[in-house]
PDB file of N, CA and C in Angstrom:
ATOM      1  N   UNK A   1      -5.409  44.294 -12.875  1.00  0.00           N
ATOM      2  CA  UNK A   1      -6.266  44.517 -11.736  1.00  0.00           C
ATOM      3  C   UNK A   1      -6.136  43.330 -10.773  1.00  0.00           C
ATOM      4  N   UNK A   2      -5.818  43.940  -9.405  1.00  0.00           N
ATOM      5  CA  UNK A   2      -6.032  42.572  -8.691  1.00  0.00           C
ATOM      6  C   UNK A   2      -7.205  42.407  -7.618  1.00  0.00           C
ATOM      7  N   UNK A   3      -7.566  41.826  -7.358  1.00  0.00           N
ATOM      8  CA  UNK A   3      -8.529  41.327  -6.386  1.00  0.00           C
ATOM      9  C   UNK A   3      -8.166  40.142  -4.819  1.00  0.00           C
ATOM     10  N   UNK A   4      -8.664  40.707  -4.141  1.00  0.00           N
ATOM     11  CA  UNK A   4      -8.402  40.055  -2.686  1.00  0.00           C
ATOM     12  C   UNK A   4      -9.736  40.089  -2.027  1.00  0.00           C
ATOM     13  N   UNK A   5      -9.797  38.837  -1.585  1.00  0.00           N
ATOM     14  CA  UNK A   5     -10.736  37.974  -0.599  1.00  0.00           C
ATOM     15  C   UNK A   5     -10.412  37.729   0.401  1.00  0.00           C
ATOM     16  N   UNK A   6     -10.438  37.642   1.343  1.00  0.00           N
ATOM     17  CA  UNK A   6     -10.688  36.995   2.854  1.00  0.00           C
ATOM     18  C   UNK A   6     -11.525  36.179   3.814  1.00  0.00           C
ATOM     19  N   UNK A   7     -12.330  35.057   3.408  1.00  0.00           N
ATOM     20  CA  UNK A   7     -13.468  34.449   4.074  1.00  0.00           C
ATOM     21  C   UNK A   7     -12.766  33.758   5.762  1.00  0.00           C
ATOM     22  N   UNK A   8     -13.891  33.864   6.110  1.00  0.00           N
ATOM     23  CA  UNK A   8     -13.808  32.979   7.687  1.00  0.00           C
ATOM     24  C   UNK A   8     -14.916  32.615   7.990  1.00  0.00           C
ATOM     25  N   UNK A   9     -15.210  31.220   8.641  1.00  0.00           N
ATOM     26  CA  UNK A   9     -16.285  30.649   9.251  1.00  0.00           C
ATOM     27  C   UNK A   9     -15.719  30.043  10.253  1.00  0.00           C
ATOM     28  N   UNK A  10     -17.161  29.548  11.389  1.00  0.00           N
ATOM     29  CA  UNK A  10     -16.839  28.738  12.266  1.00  0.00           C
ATOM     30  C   UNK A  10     -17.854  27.836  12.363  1.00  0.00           C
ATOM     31  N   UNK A  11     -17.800  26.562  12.521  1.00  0.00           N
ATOM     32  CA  UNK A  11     -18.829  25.770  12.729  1.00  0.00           C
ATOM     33  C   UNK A  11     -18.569  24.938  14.024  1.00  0.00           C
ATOM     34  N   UNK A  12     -19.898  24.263  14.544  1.00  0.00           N
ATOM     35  CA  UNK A  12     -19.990  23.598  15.678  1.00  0.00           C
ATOM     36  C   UNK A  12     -20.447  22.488  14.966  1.00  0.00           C
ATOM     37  N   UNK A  13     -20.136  20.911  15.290  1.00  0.00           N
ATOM     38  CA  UNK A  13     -20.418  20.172  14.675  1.00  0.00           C
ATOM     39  C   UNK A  13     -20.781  18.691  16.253  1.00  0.00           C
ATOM     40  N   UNK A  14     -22.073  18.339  16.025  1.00  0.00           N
ATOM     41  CA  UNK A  14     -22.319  18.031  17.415  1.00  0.00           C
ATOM     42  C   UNK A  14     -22.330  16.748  17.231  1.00  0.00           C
ATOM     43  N   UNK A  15     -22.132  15.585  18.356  1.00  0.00           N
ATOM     44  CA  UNK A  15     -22.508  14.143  17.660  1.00  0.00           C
ATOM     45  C   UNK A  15     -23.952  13.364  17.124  1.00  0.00           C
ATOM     46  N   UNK A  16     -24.200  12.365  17.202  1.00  0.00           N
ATOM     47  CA  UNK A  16     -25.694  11.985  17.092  1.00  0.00           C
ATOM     48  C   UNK A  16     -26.237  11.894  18.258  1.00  0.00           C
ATOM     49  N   UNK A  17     -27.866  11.675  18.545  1.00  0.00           N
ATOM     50  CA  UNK A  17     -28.376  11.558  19.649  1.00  0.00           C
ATOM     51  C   UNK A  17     -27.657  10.418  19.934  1.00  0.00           C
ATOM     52  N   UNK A  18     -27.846   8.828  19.123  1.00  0.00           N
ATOM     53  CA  UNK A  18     -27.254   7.565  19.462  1.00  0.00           C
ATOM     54  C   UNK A  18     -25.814   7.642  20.256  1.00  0.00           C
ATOM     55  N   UNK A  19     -25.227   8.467  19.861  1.00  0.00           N
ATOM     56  CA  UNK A  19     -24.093   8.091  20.164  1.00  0.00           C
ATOM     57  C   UNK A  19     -23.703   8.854  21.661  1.00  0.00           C
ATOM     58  N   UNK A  20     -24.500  10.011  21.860  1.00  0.00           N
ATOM     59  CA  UNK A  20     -24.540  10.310  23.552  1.00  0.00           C
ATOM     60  C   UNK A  20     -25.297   9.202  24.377  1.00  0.00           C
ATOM     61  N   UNK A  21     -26.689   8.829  24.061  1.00  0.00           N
ATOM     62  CA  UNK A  21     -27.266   7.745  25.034  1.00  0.00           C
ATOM     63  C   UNK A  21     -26.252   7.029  26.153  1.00  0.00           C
ATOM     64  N   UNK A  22     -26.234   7.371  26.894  1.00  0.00           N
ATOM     65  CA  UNK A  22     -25.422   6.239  28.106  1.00  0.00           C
ATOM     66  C   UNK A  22     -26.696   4.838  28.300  1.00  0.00           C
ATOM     67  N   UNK A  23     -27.488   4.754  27.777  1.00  0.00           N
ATOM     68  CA  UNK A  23     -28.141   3.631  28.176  1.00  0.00           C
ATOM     69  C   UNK A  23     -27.688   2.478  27.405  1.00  0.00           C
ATOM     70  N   UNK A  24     -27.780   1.205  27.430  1.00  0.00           N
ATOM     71  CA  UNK A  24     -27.599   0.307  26.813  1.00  0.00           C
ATOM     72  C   UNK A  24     -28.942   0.242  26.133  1.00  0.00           C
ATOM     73  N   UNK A  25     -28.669  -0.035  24.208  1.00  0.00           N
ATOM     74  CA  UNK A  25     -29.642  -0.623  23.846  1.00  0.00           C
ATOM     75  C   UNK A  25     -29.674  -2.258  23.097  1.00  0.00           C
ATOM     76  N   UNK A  26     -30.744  -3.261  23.321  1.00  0.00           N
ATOM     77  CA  UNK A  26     -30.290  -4.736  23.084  1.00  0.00           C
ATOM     78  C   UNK A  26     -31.085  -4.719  21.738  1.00  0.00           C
ATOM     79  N   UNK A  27     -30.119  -4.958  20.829  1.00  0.00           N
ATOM     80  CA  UNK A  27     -30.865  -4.700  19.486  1.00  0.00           C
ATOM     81  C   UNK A  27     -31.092  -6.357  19.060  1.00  0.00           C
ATOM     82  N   UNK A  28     -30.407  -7.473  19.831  1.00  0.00           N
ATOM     83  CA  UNK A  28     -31.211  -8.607  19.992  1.00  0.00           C
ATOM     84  C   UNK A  28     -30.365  -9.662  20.651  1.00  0.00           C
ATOM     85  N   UNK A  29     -30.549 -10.680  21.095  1.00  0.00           N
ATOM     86  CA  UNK A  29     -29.482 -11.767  21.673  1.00  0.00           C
ATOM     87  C   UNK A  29     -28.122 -10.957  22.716  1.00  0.00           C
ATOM     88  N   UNK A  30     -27.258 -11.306  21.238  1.00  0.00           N
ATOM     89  CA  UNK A  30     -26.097 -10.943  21.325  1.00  0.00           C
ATOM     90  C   UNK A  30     -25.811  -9.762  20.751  1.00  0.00           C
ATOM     91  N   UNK A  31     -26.005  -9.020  20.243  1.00  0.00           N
ATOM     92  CA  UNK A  31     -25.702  -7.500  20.130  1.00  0.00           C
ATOM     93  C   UNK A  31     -26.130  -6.334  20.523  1.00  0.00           C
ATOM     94  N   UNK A  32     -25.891  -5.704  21.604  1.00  0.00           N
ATOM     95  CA  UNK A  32     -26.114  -4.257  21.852  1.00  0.00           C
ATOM     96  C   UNK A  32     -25.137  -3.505  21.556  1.00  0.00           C
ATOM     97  N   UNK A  33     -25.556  -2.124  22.130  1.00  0.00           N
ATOM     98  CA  UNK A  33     -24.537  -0.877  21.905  1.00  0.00           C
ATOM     99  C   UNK A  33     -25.023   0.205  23.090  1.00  0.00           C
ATOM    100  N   UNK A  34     -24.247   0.796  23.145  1.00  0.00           N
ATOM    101  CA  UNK A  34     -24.556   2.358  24.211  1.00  0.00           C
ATOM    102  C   UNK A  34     -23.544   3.423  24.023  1.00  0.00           C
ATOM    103  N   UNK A  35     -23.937   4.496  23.960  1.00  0.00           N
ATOM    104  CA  UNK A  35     -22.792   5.742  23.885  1.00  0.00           C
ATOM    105  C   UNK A  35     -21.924   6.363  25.159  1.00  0.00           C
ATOM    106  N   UNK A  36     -22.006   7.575  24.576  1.00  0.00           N
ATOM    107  CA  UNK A  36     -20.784   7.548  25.438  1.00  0.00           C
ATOM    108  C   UNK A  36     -21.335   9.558  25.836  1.00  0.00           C
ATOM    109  N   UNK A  37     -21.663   9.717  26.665  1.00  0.00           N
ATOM    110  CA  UNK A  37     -22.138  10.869  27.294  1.00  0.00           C
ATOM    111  C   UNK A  37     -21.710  11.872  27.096  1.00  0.00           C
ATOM    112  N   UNK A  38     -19.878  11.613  27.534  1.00  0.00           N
ATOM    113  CA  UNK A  38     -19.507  12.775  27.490  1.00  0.00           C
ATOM    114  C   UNK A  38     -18.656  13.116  26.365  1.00  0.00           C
ATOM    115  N   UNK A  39     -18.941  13.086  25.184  1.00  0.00           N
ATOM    116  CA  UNK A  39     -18.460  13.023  23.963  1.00  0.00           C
ATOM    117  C   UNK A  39     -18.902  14.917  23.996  1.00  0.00           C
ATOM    118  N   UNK A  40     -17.523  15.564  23.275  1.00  0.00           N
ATOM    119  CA  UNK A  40     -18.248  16.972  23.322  1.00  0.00           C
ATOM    120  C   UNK A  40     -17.875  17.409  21.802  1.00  0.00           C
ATOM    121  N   UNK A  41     -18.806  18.532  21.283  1.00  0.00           N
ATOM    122  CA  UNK A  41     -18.831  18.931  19.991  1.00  0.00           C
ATOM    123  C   UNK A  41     -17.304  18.991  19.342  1.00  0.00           C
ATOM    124  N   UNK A  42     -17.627  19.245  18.324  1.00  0.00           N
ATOM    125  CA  UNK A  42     -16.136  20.042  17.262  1.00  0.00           C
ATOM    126  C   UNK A  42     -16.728  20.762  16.735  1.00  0.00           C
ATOM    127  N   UNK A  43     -15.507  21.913  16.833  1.00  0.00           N
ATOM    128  CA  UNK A  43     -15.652  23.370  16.639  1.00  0.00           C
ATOM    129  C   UNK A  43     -14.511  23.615  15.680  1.00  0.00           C
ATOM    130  N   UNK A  44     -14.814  23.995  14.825  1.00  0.00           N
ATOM    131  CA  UNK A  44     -13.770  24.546  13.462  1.00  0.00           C
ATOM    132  C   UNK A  44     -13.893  26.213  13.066  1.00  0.00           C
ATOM    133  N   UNK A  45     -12.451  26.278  13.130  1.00  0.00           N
ATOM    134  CA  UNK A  45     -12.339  27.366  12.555  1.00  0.00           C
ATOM    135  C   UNK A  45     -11.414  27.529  11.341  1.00  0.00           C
ATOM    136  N   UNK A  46     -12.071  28.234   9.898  1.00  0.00           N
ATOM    137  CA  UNK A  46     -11.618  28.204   9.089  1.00  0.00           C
ATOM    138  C   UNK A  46     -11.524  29.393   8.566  1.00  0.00           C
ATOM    139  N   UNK A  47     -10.113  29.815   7.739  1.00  0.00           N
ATOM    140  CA  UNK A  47      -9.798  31.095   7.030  1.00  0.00           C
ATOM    141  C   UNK A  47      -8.892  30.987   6.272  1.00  0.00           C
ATOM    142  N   UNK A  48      -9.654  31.788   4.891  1.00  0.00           N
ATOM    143  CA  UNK A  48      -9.181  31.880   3.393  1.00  0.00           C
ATOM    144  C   UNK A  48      -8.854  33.195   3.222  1.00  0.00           C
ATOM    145  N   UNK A  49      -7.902  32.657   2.716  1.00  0.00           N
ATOM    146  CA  UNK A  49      -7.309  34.361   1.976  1.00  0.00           C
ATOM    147  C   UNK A  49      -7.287  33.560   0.421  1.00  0.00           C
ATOM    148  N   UNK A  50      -7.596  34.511  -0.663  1.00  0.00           N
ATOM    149  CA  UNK A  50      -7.899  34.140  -1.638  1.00  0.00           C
ATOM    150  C   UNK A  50      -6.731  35.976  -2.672  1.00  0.00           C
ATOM    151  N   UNK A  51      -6.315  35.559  -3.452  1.00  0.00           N
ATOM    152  CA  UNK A  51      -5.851  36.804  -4.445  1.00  0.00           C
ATOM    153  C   UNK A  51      -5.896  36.332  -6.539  1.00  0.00           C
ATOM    154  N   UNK A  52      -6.266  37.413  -6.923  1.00  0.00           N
ATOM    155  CA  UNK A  52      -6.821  36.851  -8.398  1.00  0.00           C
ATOM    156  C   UNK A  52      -5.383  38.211  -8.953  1.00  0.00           C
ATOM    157  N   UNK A  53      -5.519  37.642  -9.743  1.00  0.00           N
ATOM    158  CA  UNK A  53      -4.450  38.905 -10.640  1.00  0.00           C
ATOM    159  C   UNK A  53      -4.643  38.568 -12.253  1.00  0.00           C
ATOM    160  N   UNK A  54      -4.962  40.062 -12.674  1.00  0.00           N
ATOM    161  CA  UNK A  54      -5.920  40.107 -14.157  1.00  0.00           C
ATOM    162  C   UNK A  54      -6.250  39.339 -14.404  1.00  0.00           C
ATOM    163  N   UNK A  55      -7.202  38.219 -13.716  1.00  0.00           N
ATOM    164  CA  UNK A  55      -8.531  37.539 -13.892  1.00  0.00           C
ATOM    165  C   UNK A  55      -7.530  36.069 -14.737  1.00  0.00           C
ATOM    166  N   UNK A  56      -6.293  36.215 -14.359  1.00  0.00           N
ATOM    167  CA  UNK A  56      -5.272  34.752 -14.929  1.00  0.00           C
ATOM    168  C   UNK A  56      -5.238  34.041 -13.718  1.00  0.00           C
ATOM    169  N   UNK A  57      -4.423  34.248 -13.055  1.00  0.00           N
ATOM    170  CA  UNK A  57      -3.511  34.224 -11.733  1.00  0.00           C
ATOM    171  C   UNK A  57      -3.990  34.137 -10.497  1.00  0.00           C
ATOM    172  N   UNK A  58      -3.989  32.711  -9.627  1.00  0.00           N
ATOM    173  CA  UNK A  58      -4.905  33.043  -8.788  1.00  0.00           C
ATOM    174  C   UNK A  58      -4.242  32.018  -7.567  1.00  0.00           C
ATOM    175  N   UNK A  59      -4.353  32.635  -6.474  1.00  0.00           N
ATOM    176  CA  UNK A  59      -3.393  32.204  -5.167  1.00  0.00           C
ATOM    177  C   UNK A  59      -4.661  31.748  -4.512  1.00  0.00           C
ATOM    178  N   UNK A  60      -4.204  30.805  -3.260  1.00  0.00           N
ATOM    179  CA  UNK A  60      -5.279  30.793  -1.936  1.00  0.00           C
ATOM    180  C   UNK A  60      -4.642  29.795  -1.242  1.00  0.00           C
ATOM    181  N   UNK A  61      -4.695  30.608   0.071  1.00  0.00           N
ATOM    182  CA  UNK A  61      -4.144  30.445   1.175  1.00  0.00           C
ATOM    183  C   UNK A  61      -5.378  29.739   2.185  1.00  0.00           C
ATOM    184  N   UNK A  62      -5.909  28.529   3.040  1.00  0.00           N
ATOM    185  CA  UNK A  62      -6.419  27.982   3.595  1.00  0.00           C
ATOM    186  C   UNK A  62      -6.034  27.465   5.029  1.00  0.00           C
ATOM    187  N   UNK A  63      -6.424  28.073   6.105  1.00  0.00           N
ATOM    188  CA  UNK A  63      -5.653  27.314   7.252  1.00  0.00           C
ATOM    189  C   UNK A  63      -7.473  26.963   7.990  1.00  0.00           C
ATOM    190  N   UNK A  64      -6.715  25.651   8.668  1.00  0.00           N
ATOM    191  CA  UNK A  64      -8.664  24.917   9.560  1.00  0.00           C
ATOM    192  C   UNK A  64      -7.997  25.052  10.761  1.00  0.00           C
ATOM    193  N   UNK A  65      -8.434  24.998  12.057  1.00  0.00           N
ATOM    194  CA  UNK A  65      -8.081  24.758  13.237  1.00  0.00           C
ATOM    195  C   UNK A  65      -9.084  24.011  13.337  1.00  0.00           C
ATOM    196  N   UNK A  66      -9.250  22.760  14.572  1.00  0.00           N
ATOM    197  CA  UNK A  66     -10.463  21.931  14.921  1.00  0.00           C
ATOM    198  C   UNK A  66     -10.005  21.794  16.139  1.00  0.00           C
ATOM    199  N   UNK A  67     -10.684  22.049  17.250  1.00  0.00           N
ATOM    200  CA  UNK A  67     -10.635  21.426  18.874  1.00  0.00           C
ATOM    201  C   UNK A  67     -12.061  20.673  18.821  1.00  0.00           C
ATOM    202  N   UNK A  68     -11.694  19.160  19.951  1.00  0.00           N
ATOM    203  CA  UNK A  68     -12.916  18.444  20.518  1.00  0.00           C
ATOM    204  C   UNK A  68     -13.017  19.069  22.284  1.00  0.00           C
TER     205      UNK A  68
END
């Protein structure tokens, strides 16, 4: 008996608040930090192909795409 799967997802993956802030923050003296605004999400797309054969034998195929 064989069996076949196919999964797909997509996720959006966004940055931190900190790290958009364009403001400068002075965390004391000599060290601050500030982000960076236009930083934009990542978006993934992922798809599995999966195959089992008499519950021994078992394949899987995985491809990701990611754009920023």
């Amino acid at each position: 008996m064989a069996i076949f799967s196919i999964n797909y997802s997509r996720r959006i993956d966004r940055q931190r608040m900190n790290t958009l802030n364009p403001f400068r923050i002075y965390v004391n003296l000599y060290n601050s930090y500030a982000g960076n605004p236009y930083l934009r999400p990542t978006i993934s797309n992922n798809l599995e192909f999966n195959y089992l054969l008499n519950e021994m034998i078992s394949f899987t195929i995985f491809a990701l795409q990611t754009k920023k």
